[in-house]
PDB file of N, CA and C in Angstrom:
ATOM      1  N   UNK A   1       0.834  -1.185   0.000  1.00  0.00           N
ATOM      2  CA  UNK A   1       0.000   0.000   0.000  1.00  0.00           C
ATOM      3  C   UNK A   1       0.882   1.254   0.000  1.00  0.00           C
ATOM      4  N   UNK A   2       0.487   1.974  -1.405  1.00  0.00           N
ATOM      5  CA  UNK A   2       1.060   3.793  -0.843  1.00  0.00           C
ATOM      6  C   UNK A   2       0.164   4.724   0.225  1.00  0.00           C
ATOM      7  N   UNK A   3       1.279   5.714   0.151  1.00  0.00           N
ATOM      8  CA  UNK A   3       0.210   6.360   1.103  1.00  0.00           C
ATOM      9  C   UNK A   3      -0.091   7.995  -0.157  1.00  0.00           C
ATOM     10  N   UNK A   4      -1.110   8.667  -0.067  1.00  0.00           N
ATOM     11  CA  UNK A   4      -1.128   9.744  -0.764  1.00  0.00           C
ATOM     12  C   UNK A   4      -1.675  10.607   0.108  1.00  0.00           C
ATOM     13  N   UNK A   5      -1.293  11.993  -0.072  1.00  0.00           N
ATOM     14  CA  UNK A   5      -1.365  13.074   0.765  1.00  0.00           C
ATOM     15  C   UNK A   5      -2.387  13.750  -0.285  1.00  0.00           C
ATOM     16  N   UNK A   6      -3.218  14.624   0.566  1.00  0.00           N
ATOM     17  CA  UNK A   6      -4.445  15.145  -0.199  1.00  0.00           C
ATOM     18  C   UNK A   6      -4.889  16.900   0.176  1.00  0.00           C
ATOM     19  N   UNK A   7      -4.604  17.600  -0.444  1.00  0.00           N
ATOM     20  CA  UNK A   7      -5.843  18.761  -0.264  1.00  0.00           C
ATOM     21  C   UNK A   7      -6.616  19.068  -0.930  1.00  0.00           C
ATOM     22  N   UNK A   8      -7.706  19.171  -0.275  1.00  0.00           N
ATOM     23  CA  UNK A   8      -8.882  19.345  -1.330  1.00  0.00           C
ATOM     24  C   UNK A   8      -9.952  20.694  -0.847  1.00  0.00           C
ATOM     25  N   UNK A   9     -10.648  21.324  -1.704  1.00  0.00           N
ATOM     26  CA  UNK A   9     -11.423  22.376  -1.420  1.00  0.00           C
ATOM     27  C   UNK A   9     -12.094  22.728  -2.747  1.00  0.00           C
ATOM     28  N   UNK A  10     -13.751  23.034  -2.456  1.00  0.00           N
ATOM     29  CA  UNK A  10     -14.307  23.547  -3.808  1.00  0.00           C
ATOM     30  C   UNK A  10     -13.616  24.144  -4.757  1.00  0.00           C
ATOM     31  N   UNK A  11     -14.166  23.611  -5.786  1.00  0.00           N
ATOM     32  CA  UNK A  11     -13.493  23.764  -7.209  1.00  0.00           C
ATOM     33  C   UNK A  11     -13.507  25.246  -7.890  1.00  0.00           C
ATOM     34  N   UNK A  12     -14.683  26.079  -7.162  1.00  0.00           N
ATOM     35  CA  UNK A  12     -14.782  27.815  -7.226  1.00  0.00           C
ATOM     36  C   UNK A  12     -13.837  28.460  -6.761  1.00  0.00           C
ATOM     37  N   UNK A  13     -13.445  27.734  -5.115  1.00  0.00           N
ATOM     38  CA  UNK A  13     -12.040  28.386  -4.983  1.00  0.00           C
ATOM     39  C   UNK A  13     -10.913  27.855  -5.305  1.00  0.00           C
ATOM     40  N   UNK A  14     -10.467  26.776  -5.695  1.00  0.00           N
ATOM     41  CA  UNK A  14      -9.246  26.635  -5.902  1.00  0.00           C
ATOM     42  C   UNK A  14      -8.883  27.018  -7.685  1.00  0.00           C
ATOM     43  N   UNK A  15     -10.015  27.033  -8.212  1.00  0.00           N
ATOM     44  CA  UNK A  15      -9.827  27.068  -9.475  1.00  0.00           C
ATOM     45  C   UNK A  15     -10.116  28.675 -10.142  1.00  0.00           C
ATOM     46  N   UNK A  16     -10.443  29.440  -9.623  1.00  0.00           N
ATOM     47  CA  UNK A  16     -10.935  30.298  -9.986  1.00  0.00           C
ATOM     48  C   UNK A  16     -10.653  31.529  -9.124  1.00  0.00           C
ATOM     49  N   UNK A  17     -10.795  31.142  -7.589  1.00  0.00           N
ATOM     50  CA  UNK A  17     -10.285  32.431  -6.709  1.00  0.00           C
ATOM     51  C   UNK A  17      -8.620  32.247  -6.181  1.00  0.00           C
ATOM     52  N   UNK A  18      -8.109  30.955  -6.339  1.00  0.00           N
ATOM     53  CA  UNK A  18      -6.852  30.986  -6.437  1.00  0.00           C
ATOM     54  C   UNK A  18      -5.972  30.562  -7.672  1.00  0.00           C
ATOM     55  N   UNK A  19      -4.611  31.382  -7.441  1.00  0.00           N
ATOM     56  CA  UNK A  19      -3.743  30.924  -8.655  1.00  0.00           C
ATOM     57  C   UNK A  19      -2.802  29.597  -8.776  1.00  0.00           C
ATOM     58  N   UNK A  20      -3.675  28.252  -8.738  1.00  0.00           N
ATOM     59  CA  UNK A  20      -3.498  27.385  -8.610  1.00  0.00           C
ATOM     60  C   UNK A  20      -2.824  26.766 -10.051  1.00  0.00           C
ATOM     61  N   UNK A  21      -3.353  27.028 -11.395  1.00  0.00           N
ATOM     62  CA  UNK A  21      -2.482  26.595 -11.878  1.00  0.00           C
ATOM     63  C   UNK A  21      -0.935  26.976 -12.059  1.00  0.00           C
ATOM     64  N   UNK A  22      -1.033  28.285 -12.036  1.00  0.00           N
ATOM     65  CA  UNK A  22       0.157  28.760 -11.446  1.00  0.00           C
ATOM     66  C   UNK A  22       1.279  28.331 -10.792  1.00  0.00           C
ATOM     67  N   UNK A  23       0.585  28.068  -9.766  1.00  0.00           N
ATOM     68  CA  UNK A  23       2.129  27.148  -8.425  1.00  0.00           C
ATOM     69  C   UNK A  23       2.029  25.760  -9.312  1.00  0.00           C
ATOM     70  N   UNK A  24       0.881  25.110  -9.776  1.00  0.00           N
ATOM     71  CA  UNK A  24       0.805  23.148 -10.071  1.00  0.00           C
ATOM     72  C   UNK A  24       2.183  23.645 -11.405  1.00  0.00           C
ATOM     73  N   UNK A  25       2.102  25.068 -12.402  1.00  0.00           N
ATOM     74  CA  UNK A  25       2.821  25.105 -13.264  1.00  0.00           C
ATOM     75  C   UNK A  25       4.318  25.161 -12.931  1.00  0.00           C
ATOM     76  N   UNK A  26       4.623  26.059 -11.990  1.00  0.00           N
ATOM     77  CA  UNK A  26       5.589  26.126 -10.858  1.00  0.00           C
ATOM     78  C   UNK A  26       6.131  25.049 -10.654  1.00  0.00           C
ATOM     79  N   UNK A  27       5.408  24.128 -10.035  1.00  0.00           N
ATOM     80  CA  UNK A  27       6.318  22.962  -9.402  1.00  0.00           C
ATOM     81  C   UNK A  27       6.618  21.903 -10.685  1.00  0.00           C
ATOM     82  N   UNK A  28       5.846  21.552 -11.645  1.00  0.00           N
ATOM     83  CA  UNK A  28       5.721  21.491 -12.505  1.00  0.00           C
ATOM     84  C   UNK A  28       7.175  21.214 -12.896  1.00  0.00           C
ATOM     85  N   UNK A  29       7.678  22.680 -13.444  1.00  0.00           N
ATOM     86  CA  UNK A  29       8.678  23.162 -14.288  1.00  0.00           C
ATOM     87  C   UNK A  29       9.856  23.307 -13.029  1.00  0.00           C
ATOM     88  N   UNK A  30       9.722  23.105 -11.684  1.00  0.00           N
ATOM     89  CA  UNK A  30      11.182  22.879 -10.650  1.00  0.00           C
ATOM     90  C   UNK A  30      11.213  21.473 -11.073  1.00  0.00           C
ATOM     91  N   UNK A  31      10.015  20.410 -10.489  1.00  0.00           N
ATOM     92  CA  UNK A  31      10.582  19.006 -10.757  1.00  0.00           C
ATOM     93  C   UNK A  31      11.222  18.998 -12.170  1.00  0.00           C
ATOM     94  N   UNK A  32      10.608  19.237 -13.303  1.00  0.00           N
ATOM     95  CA  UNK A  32      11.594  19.097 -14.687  1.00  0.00           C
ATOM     96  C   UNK A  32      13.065  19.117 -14.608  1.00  0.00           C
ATOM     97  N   UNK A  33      13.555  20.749 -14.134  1.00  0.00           N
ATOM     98  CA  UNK A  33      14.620  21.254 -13.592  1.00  0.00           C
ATOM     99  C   UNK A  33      15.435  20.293 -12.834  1.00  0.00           C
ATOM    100  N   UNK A  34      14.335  19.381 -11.861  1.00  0.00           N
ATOM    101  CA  UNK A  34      15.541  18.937 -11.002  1.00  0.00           C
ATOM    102  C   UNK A  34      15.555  17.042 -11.554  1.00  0.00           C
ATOM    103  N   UNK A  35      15.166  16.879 -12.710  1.00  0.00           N
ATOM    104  CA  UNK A  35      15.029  15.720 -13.166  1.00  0.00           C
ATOM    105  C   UNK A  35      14.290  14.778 -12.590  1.00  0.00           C
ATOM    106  N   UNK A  36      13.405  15.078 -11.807  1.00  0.00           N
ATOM    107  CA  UNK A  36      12.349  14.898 -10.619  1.00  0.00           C
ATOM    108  C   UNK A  36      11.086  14.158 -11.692  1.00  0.00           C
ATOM    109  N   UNK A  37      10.587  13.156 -11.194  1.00  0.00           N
ATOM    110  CA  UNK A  37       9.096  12.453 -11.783  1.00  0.00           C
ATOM    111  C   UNK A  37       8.148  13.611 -11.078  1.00  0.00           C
ATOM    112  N   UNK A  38       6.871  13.611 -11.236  1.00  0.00           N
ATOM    113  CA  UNK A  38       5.821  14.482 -11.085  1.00  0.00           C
ATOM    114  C   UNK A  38       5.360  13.443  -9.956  1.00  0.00           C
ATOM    115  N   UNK A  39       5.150  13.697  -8.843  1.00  0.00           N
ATOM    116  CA  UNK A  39       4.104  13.004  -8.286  1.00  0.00           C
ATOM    117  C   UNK A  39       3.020  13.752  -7.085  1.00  0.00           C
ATOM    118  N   UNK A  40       2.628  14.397  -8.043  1.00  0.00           N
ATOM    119  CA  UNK A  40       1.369  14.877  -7.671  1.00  0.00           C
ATOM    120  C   UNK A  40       0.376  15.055  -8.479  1.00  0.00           C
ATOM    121  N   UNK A  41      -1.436  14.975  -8.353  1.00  0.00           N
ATOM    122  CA  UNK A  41      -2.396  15.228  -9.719  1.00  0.00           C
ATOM    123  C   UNK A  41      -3.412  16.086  -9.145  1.00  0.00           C
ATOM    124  N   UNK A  42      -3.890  16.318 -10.322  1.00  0.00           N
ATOM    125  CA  UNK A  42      -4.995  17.495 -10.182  1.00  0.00           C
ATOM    126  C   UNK A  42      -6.335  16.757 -10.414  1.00  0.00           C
ATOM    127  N   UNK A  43      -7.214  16.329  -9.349  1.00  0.00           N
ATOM    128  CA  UNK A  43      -8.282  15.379  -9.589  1.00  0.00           C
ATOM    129  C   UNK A  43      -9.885  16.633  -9.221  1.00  0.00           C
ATOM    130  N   UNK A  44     -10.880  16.452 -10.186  1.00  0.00           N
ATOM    131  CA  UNK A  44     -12.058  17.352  -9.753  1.00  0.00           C
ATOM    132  C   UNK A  44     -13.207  15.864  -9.500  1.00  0.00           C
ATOM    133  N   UNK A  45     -13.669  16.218  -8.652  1.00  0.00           N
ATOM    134  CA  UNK A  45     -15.037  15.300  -8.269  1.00  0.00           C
ATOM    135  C   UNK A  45     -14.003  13.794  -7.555  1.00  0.00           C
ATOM    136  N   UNK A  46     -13.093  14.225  -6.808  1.00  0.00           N
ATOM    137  CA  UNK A  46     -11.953  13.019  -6.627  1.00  0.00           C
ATOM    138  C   UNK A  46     -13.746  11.976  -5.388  1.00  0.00           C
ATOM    139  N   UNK A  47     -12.899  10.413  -6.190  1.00  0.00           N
ATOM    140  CA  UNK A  47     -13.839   9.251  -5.177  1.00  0.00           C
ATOM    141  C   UNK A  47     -13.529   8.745  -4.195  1.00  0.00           C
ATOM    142  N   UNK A  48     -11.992   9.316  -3.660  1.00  0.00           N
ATOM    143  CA  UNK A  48     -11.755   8.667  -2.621  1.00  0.00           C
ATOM    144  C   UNK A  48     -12.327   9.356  -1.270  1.00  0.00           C
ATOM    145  N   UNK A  49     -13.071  10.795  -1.640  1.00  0.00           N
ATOM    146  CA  UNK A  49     -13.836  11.433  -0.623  1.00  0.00           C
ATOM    147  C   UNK A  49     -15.283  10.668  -0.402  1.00  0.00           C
ATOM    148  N   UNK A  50     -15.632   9.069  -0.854  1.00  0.00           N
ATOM    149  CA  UNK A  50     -17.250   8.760  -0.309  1.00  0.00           C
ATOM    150  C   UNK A  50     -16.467   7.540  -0.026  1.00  0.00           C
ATOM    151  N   UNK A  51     -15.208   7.805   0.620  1.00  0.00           N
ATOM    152  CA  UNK A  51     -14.625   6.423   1.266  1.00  0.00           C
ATOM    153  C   UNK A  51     -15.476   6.625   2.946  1.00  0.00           C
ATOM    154  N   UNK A  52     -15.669   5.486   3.867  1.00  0.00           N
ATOM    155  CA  UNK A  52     -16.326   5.400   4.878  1.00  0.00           C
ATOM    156  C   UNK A  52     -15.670   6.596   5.685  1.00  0.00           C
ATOM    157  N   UNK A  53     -14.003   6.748   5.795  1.00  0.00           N
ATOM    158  CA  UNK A  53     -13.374   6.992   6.906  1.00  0.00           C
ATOM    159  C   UNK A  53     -13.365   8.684   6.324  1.00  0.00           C
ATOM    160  N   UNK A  54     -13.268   8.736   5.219  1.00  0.00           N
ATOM    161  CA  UNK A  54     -13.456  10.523   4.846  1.00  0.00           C
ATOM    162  C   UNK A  54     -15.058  11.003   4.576  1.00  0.00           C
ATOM    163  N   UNK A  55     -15.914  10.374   5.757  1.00  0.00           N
ATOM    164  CA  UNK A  55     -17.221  11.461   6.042  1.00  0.00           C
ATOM    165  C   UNK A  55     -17.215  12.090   6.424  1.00  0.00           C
ATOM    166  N   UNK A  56     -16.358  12.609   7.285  1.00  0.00           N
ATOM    167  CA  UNK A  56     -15.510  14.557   7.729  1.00  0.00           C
ATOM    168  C   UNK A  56     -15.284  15.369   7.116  1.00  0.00           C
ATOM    169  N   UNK A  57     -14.601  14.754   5.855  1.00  0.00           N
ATOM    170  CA  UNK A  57     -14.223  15.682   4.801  1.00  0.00           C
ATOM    171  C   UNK A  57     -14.794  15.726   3.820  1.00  0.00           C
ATOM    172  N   UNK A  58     -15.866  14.803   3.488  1.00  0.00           N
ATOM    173  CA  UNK A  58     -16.988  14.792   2.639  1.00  0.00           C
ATOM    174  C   UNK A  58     -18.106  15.458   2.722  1.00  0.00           C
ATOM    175  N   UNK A  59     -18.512  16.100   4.472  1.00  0.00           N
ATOM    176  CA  UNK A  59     -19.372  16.512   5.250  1.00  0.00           C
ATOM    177  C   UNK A  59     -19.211  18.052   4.731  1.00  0.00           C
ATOM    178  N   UNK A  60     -17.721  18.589   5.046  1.00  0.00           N
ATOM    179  CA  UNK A  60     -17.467  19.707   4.763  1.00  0.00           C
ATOM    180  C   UNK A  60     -17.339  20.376   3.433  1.00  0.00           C
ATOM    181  N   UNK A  61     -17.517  19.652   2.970  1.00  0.00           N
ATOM    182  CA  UNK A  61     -17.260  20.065   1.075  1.00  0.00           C
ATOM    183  C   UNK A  61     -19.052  19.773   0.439  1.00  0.00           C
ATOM    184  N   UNK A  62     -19.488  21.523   0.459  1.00  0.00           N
ATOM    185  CA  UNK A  62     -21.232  22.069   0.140  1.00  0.00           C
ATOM    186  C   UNK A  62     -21.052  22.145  -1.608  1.00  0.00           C
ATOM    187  N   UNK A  63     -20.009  21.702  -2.050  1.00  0.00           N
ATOM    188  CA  UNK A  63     -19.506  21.943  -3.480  1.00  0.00           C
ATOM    189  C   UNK A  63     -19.181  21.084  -4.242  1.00  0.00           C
ATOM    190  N   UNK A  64     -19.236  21.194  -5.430  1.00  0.00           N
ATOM    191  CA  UNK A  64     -17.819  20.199  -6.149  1.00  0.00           C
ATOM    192  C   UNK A  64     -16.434  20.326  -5.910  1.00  0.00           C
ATOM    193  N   UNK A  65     -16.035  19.629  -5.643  1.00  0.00           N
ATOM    194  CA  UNK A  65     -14.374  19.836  -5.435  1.00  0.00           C
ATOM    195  C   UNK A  65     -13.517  19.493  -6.169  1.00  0.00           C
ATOM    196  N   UNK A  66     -12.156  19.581  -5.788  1.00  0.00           N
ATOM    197  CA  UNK A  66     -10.911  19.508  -6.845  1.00  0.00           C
ATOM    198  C   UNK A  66     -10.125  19.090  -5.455  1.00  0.00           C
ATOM    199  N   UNK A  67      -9.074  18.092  -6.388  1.00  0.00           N
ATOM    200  CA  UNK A  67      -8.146  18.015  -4.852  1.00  0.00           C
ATOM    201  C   UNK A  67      -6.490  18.062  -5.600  1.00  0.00           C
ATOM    202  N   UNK A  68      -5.791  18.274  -4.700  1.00  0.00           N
ATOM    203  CA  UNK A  68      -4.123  17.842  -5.183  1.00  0.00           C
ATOM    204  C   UNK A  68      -3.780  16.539  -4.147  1.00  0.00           C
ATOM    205  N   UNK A  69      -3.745  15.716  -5.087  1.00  0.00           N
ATOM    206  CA  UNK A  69      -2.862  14.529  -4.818  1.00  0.00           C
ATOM    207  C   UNK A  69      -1.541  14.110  -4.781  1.00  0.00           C
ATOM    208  N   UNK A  70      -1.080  13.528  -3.973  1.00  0.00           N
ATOM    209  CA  UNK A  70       0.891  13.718  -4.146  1.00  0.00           C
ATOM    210  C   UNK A  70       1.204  12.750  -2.830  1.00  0.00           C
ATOM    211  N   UNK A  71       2.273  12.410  -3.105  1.00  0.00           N
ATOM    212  CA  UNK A  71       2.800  11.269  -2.494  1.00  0.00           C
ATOM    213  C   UNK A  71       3.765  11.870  -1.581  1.00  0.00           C
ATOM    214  N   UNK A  72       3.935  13.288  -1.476  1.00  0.00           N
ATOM    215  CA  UNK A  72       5.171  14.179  -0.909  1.00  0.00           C
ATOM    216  C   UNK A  72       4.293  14.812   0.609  1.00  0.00           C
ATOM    217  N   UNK A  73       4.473  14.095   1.226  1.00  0.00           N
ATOM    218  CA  UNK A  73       3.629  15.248   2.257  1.00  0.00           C
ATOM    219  C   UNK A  73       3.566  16.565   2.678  1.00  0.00           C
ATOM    220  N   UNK A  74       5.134  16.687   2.456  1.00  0.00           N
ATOM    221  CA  UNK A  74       5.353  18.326   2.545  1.00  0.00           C
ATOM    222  C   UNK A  74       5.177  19.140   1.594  1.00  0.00           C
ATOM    223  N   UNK A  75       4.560  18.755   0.212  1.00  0.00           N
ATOM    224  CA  UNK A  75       3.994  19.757  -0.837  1.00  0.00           C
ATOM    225  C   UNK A  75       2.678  19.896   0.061  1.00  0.00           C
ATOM    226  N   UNK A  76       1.635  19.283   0.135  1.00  0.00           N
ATOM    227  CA  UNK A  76       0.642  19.158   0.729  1.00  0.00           C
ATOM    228  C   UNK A  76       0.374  20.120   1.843  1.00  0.00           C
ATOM    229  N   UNK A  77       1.530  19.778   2.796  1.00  0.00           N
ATOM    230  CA  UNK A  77       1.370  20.651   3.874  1.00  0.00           C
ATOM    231  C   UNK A  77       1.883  21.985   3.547  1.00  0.00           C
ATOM    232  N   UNK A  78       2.935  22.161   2.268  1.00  0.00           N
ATOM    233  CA  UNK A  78       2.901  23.868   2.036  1.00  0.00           C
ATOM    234  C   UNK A  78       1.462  24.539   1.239  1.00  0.00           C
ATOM    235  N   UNK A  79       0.788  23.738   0.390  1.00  0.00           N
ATOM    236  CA  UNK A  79      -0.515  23.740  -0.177  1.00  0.00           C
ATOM    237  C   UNK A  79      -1.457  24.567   1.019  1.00  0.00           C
ATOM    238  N   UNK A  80      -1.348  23.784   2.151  1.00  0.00           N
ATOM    239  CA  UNK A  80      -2.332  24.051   2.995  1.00  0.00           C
ATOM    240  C   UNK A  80      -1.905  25.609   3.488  1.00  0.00           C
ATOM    241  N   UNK A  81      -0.435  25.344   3.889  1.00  0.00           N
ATOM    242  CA  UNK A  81       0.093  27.189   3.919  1.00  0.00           C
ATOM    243  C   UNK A  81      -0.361  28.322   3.049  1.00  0.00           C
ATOM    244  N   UNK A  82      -0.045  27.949   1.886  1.00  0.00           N
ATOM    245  CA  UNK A  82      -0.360  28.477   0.453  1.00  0.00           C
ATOM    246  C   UNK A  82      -1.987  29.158   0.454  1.00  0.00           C
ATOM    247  N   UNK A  83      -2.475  28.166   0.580  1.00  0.00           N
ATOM    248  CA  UNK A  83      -4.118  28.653  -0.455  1.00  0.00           C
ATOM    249  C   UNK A  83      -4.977  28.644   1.198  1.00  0.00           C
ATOM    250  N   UNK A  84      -4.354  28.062   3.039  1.00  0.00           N
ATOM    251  CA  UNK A  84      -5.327  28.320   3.732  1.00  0.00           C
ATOM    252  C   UNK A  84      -6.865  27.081   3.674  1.00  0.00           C
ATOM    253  N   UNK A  85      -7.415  27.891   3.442  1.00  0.00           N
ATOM    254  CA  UNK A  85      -8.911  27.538   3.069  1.00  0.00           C
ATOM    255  C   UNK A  85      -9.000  25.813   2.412  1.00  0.00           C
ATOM    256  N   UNK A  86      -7.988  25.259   2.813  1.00  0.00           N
ATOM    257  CA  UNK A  86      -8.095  24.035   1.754  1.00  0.00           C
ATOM    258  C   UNK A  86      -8.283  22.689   3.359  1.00  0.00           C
ATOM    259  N   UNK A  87      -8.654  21.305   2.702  1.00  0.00           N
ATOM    260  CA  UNK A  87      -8.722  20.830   3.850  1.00  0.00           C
ATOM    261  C   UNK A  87      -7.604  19.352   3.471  1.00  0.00           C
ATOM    262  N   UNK A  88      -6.879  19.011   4.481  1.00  0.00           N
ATOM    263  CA  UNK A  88      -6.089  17.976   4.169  1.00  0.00           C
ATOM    264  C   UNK A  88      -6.157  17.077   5.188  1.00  0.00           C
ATOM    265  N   UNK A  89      -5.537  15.433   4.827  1.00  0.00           N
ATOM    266  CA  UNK A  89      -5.553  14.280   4.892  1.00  0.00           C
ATOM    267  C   UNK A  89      -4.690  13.059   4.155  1.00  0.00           C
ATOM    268  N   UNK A  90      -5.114  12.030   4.515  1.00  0.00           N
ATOM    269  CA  UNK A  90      -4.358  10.993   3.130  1.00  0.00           C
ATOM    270  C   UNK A  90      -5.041   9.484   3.531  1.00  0.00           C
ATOM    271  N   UNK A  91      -4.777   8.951   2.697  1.00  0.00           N
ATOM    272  CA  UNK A  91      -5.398   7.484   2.189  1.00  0.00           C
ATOM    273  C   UNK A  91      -4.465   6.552   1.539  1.00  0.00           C
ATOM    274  N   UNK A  92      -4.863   5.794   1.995  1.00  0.00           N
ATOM    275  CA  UNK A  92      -3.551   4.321   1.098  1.00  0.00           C
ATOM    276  C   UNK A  92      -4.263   3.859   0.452  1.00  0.00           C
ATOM    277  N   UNK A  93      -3.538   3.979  -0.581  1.00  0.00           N
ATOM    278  CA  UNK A  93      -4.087   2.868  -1.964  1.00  0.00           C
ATOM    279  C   UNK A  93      -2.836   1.736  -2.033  1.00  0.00           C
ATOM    280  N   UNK A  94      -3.478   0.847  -3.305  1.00  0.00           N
ATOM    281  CA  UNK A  94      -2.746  -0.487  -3.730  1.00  0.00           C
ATOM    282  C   UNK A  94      -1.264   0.088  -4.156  1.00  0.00           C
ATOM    283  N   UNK A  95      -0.093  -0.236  -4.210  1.00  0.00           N
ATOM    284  CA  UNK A  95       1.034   0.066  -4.792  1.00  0.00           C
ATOM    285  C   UNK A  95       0.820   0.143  -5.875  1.00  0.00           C
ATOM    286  N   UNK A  96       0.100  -0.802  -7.015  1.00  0.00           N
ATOM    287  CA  UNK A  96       0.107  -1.309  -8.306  1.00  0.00           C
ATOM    288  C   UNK A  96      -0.926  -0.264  -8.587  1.00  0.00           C
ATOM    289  N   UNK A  97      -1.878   0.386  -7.878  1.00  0.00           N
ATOM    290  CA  UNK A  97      -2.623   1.413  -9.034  1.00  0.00           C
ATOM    291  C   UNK A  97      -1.530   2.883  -8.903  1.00  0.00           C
ATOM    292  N   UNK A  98      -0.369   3.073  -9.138  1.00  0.00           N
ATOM    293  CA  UNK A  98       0.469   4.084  -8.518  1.00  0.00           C
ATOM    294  C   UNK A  98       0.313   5.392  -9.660  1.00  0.00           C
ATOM    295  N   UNK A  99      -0.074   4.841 -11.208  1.00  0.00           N
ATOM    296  CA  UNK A  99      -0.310   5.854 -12.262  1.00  0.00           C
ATOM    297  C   UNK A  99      -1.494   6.486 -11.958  1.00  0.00           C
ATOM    298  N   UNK A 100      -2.973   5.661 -11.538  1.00  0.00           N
ATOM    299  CA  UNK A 100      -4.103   5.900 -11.612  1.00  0.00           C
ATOM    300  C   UNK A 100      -4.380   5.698  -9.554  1.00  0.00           C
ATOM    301  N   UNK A 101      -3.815   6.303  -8.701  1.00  0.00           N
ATOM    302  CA  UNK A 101      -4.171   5.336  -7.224  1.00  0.00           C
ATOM    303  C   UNK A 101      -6.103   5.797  -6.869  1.00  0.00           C
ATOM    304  N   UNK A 102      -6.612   6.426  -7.807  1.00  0.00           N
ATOM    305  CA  UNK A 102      -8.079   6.388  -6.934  1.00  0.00           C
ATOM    306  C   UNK A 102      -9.435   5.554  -8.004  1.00  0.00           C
ATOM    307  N   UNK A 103      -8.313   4.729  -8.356  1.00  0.00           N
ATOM    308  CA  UNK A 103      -9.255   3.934  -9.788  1.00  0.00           C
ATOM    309  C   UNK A 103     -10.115   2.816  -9.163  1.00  0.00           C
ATOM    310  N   UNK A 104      -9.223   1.911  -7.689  1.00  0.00           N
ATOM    311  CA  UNK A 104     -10.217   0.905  -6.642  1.00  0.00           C
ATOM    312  C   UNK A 104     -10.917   1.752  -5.804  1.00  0.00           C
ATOM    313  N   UNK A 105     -11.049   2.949  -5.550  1.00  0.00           N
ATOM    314  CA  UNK A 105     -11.800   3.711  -4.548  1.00  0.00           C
ATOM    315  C   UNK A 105     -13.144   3.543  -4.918  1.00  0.00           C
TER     316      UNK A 105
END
């Protein structure tokens, strides 16, 4: 099992009242730089939020959402610095879904 780190928050604000593609372009173009794989994604309507154990964070989201996914915890936790208003967590998936990890959710 991986583990993936998550913030997530309606898709009005992250997409529209913040400059989110911006920083995703940002980090983006450092990992390139540093010959770095990408491992983080940009998921909208993500399914691993109607998992049993994320009805907290399913509770709190009156919206559609968008989340950033990433295997780095400390992007995540600067995310949450960054944009505030966002809500975070994480979930283990299978090792083997590692391209696609919310495809058994």
């Amino acid at each position: 099992m991986d583990t993936y780190y998550f913030a997530i928050a309606s898709q009005d604000f992250l997409l529209k009242e913040e400059p989110l593609e911006e920083v995703l372009r940002e980090r983006t173009n450092h990992y390139k730089s540093l010959g770095k794989n990408i491992d983080f994604w940009l998921i909208t309507n993500p399914a691993f939020i109607h998992a049993p154990n994320m009805l907290n964070i399913k509770r709190q989201l009156v919206k559609p959402s968008v989340a950033i996914i990433s295997k780095n915890p400390k992007f995540i936790d600067w995310l949450k610095l960054r944009f505030v208003f966002v809500l975070t967590g994480n979930f283990n998936a299978p090792s083997k879904n590692i391209r696609d990890p919310l495809k058994t959710l």
